[in-house]
N, C-alpha and C. Protein backbone atom coordinates (compact mmCIF):
# COMPACT_ATOMS: atom_id res chain seq x y z
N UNK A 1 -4.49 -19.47 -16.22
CA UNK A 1 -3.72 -18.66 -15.31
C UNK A 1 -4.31 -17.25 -15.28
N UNK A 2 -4.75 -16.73 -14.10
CA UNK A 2 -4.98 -15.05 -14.12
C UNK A 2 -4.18 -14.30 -14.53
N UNK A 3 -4.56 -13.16 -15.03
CA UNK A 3 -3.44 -12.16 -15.23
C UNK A 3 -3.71 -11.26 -14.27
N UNK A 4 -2.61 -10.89 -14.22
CA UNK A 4 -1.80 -10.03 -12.52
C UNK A 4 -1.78 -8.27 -13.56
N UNK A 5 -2.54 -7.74 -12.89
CA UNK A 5 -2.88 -6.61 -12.76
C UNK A 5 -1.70 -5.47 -12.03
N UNK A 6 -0.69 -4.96 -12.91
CA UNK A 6 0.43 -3.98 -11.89
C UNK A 6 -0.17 -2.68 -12.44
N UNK A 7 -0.55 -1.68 -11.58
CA UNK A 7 -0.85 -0.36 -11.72
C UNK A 7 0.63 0.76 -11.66
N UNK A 8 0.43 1.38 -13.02
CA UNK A 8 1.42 1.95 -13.66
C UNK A 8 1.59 3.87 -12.85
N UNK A 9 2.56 4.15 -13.33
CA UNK A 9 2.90 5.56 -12.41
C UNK A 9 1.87 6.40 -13.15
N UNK A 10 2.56 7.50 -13.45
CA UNK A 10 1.84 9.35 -13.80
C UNK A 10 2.19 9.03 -14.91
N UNK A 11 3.64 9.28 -14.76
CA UNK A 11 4.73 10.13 -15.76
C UNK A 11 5.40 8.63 -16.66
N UNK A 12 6.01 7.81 -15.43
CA UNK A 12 6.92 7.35 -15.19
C UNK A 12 6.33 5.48 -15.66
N UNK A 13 6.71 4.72 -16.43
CA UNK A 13 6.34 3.45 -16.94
C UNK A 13 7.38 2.35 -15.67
N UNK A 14 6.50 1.35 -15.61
CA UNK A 14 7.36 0.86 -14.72
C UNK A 14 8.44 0.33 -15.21
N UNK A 15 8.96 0.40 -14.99
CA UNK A 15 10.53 -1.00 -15.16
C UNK A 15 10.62 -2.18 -14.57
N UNK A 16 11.16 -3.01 -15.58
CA UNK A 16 10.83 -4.97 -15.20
C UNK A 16 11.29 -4.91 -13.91
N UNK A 17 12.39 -4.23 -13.69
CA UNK A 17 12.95 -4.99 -12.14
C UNK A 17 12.58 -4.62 -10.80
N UNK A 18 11.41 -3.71 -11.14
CA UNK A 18 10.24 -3.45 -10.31
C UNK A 18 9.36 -4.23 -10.41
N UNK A 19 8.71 -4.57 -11.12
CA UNK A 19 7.86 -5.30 -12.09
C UNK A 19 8.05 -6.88 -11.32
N UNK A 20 9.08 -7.00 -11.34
CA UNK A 20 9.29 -8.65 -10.62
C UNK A 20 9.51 -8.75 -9.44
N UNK A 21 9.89 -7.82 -8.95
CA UNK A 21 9.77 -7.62 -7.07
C UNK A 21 7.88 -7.83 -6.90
N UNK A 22 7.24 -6.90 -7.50
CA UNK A 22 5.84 -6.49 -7.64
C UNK A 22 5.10 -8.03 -7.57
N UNK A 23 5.09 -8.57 -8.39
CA UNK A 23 4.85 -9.44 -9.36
C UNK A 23 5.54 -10.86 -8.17
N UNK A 24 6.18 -10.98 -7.70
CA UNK A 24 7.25 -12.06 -6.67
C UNK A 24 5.89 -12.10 -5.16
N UNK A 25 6.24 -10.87 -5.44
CA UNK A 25 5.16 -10.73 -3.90
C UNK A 25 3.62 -10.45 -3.80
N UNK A 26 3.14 -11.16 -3.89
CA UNK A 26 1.31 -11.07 -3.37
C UNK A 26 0.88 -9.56 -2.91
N UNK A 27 1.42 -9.45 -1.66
CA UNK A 27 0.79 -8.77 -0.60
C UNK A 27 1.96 -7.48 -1.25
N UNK A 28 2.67 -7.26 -1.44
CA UNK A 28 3.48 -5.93 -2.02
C UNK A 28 2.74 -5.76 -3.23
N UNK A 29 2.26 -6.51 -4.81
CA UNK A 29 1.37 -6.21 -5.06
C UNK A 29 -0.09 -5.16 -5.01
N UNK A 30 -0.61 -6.37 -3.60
CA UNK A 30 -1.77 -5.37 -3.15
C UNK A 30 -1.60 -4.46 -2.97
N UNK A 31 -0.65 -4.46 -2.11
CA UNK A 31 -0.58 -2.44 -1.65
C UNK A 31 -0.04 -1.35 -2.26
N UNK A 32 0.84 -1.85 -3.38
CA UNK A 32 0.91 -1.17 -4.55
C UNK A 32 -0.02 -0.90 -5.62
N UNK A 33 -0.71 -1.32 -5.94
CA UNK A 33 -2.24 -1.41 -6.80
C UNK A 33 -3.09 -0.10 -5.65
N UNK A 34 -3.29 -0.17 -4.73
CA UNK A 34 -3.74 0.72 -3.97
C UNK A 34 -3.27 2.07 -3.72
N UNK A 35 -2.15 2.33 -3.96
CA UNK A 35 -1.47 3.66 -4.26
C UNK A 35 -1.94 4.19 -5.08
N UNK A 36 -1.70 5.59 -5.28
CA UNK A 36 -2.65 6.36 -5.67
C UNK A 36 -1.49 6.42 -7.22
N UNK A 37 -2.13 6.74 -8.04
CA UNK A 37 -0.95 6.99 -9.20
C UNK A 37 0.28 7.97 -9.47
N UNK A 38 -0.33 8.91 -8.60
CA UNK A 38 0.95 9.92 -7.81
C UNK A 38 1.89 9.03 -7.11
N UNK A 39 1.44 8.56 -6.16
CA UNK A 39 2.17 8.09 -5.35
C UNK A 39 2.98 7.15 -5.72
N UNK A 40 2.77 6.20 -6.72
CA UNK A 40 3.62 5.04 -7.57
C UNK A 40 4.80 5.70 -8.43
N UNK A 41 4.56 6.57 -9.26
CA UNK A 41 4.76 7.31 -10.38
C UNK A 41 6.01 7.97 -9.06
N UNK A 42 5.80 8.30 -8.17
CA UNK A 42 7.45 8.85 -7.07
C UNK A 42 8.23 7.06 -6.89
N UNK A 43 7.88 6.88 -6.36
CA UNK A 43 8.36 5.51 -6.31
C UNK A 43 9.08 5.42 -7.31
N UNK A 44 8.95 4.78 -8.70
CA UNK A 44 9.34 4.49 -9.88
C UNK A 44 10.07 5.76 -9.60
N UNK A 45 10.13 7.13 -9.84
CA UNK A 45 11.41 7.74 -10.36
C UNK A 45 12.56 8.04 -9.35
N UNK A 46 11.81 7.74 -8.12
CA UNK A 46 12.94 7.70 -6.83
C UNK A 46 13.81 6.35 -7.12
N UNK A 47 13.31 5.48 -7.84
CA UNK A 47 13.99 4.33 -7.73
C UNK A 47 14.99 4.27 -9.27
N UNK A 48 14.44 4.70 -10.24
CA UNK A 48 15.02 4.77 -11.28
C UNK A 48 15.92 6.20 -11.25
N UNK A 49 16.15 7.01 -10.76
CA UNK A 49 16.81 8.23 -11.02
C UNK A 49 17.84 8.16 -10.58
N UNK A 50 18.57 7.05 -9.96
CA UNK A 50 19.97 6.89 -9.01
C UNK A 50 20.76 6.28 -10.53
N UNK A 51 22.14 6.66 -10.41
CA UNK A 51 22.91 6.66 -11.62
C UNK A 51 23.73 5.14 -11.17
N UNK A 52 23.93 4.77 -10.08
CA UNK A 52 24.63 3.47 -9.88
C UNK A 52 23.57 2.39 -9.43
N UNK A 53 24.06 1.26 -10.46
CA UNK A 53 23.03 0.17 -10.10
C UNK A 53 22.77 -0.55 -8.73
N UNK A 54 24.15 -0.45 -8.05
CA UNK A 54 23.86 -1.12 -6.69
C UNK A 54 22.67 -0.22 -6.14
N UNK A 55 22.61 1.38 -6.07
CA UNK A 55 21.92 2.10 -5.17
C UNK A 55 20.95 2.41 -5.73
N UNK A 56 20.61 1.65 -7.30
CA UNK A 56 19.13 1.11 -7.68
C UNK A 56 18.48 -0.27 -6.94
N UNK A 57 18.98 -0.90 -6.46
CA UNK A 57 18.86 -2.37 -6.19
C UNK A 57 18.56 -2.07 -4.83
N UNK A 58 19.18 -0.76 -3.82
CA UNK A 58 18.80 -0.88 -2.59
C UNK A 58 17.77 -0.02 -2.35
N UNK A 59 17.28 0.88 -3.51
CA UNK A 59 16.05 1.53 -3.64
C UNK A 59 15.17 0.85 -3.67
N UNK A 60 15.27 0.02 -4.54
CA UNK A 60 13.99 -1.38 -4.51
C UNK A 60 13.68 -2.47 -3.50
N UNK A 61 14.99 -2.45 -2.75
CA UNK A 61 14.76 -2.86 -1.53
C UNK A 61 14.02 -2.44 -0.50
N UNK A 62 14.38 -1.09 -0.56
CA UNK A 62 13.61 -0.26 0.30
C UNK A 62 12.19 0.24 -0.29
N UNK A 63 11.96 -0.14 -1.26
CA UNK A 63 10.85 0.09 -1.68
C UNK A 63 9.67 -0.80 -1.49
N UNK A 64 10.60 -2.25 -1.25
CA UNK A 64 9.81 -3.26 -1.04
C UNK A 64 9.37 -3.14 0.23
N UNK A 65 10.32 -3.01 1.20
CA UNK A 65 10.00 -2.99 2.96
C UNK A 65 8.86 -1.50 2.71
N UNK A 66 9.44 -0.63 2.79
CA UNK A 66 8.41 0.56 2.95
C UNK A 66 7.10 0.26 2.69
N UNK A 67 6.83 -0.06 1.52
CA UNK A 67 5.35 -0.11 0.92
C UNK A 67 5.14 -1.59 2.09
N UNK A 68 5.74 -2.48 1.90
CA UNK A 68 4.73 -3.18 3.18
C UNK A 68 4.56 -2.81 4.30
N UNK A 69 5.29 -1.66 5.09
CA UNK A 69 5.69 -1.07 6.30
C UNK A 69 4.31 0.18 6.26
N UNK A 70 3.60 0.20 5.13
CA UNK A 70 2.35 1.02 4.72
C UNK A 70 3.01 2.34 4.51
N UNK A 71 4.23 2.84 3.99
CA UNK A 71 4.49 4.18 3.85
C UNK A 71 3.82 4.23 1.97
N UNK A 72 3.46 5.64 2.09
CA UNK A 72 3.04 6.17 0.46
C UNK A 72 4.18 6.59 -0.42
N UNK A 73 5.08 6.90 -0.19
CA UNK A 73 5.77 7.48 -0.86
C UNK A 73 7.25 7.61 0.24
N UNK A 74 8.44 7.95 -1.20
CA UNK A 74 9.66 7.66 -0.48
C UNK A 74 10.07 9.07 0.64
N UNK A 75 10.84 8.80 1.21
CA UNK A 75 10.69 9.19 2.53
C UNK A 75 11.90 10.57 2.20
N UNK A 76 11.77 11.47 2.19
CA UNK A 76 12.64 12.77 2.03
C UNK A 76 13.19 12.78 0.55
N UNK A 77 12.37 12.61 -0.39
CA UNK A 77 12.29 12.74 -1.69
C UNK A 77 11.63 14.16 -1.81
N UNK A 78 12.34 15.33 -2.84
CA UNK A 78 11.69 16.28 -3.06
C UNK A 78 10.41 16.02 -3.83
N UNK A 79 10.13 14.79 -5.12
CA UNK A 79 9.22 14.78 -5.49
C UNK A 79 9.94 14.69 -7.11
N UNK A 80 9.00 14.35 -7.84
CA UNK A 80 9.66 13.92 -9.54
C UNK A 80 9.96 14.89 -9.70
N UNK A 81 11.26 15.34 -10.45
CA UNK A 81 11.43 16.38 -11.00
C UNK A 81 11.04 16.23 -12.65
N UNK A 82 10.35 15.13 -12.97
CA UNK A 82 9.88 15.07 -14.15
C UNK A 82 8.16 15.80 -14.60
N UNK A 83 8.08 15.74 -13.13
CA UNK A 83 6.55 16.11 -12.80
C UNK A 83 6.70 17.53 -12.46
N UNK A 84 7.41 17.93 -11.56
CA UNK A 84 7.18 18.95 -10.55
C UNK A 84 8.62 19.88 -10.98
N UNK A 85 8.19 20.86 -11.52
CA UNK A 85 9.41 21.71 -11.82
C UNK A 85 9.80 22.24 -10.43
N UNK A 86 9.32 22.63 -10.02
CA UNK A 86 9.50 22.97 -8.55
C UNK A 86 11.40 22.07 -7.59
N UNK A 87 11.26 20.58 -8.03
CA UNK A 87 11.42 20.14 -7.76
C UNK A 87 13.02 19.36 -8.00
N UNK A 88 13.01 19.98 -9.82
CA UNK A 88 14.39 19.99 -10.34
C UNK A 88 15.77 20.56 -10.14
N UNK A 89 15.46 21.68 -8.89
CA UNK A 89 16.44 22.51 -8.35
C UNK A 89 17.72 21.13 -7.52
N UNK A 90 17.00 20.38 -7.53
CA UNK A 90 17.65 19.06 -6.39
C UNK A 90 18.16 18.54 -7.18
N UNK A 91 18.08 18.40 -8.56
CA UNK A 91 19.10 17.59 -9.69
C UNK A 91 19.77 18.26 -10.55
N UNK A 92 20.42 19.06 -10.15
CA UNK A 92 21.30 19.33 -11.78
C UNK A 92 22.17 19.09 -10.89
């Protein structure tokens, strides 16, 4: 059996239930592997930084359509605030 190659964020480690969306789909795969490590590394914390699980589950949804829809990154996200101090003004 090959092993399946998932390219990891910056900051940010992936999480399984990304990991198996990733991993489920071929072609979401590909185009995730092709993101730049910035660009993954937003993903992962746009998707992990929501405090209720349903509106984790529809992040990943939308994470799934987007990235096949060819967008880089989530769409009116200030940007990690784990990364980008700049950026933490949007979370406290």
């Amino acid at each position: 059996m090959p092993q399946v190659i998932i390219e990891e964020g910056v900051v940010h480690k992936l999480p399984d239930d990304i990991r198996i969306v990733l991993v489920n789909e071929p072609g979401l795969l590909e185009k995730w592997n092709k993101l730049t490590a910035l660009a993954r590394n937003e993903w992962i914390c746009w998707t992990t930084i929501v405090k209720q699980e349903s509106t984790r589950r529809e992040h990943i949804q939308r994470l799934r359509e987007e990235i096949m829809q060819g967008k880089k990154r989530p769409c009116c996200w200030p940007g990690c605030p784990h990364r980008r101090p700049n950026a933490q003004k949007w979370f406290r």
